[in-house]
Protein backbone atom coordinates (compact mmCIF):
# COMPACT_ATOMS: atom_id res chain seq x y z
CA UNK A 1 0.00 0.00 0.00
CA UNK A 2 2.88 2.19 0.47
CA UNK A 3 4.21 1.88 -2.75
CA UNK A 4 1.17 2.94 -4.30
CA UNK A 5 1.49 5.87 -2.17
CA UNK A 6 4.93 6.48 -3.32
CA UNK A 7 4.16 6.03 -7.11
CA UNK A 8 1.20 8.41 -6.83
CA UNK A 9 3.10 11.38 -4.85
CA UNK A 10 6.02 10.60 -7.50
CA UNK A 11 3.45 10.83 -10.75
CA UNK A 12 2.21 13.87 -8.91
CA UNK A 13 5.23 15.37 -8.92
CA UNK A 14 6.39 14.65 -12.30
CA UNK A 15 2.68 16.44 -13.56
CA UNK A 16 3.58 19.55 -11.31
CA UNK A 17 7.04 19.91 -12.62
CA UNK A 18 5.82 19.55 -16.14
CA UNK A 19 2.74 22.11 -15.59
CA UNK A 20 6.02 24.16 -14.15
CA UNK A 21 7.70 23.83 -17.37
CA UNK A 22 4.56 24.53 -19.50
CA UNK A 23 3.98 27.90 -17.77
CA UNK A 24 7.04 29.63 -17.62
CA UNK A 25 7.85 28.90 -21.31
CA UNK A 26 4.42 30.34 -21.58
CA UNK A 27 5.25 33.28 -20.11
CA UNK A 28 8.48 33.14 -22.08
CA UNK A 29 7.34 33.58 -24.97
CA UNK A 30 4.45 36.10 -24.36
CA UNK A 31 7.39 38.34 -23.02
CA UNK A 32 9.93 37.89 -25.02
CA UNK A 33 7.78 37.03 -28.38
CA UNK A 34 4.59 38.85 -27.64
CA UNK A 35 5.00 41.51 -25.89
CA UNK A 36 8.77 42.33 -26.24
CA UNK A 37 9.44 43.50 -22.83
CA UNK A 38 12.93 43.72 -22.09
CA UNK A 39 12.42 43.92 -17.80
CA UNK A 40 9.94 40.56 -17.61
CA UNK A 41 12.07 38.69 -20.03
CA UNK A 42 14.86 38.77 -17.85
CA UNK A 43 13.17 38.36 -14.89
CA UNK A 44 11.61 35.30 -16.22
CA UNK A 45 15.26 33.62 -17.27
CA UNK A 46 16.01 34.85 -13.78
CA UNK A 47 13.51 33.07 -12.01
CA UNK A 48 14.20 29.99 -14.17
CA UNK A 49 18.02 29.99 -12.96
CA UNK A 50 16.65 30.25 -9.52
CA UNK A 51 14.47 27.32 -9.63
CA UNK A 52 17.54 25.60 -11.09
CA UNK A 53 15.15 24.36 -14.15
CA UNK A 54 16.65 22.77 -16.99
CA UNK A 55 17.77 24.98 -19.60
CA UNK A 56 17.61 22.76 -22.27
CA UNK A 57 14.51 21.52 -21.81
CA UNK A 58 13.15 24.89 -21.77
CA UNK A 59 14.68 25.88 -25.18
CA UNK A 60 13.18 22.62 -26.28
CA UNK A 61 9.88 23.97 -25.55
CA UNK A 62 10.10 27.83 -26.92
CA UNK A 63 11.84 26.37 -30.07
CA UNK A 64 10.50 22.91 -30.64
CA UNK A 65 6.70 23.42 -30.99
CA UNK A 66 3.74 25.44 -31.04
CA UNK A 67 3.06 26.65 -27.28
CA UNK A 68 -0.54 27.58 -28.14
CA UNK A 69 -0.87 23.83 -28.38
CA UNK A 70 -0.75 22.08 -25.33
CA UNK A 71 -0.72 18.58 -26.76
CA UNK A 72 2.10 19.53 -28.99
CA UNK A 73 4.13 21.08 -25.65
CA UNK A 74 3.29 17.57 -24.45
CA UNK A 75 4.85 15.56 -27.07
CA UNK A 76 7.79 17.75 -27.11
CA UNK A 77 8.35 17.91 -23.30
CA UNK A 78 8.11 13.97 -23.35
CA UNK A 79 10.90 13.31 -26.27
CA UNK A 80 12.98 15.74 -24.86
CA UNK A 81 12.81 13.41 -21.33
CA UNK A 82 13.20 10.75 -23.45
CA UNK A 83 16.48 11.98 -24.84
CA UNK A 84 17.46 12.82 -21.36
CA UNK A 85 16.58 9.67 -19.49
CA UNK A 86 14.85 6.78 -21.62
CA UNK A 87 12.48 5.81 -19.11
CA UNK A 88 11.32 9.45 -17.92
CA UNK A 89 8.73 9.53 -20.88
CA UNK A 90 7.04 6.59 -20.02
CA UNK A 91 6.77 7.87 -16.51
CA UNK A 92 5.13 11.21 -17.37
């Protein structure tokens, strides 16, 4: 019973680090596509540096698809993990 515990806090986490992701490349682009505001952009890279989030993975996402589509941020998130750690893919 534990274990199931355990799997669901870790699948939990996995779909809050990923919603993490989705937003700030969100915001990403909205500041430094969209709007171009100098200030926010760098305050968003900031805050990404702080959270110690993986660079790579967001380039991935503000290069590698279409962030008005969440399914295609999906896909794109999950063979980026893939790259990164084989199994990670199948466990988002």
């Amino acid at each position: 019973m534990l274990l199931d515990t355990s799997l669901s806090s870790e699948e939990c986490r996995l779909r809050n680090d990923r919603q993490s992701y989705l937003h700030i490349v969100r915001q990403l682009v909205k500041a430094q596509f969209v709007l171009q505001d100098r200030e926010l952009t760098i305050r968003l890279w900031q805050e990404v540096a702080e959270r110690h989030m993986d660079l790579g993975r967001i380039v991935n996402l503000l290069y590698g698809c279409n962030f008005h589509d969440v399914e295609s941020m999906l896909v794109a998130d999950e063979k980026y993990l893939a790259l990164l750690v084989p199994d990670e893919a199948a466990r988002s």
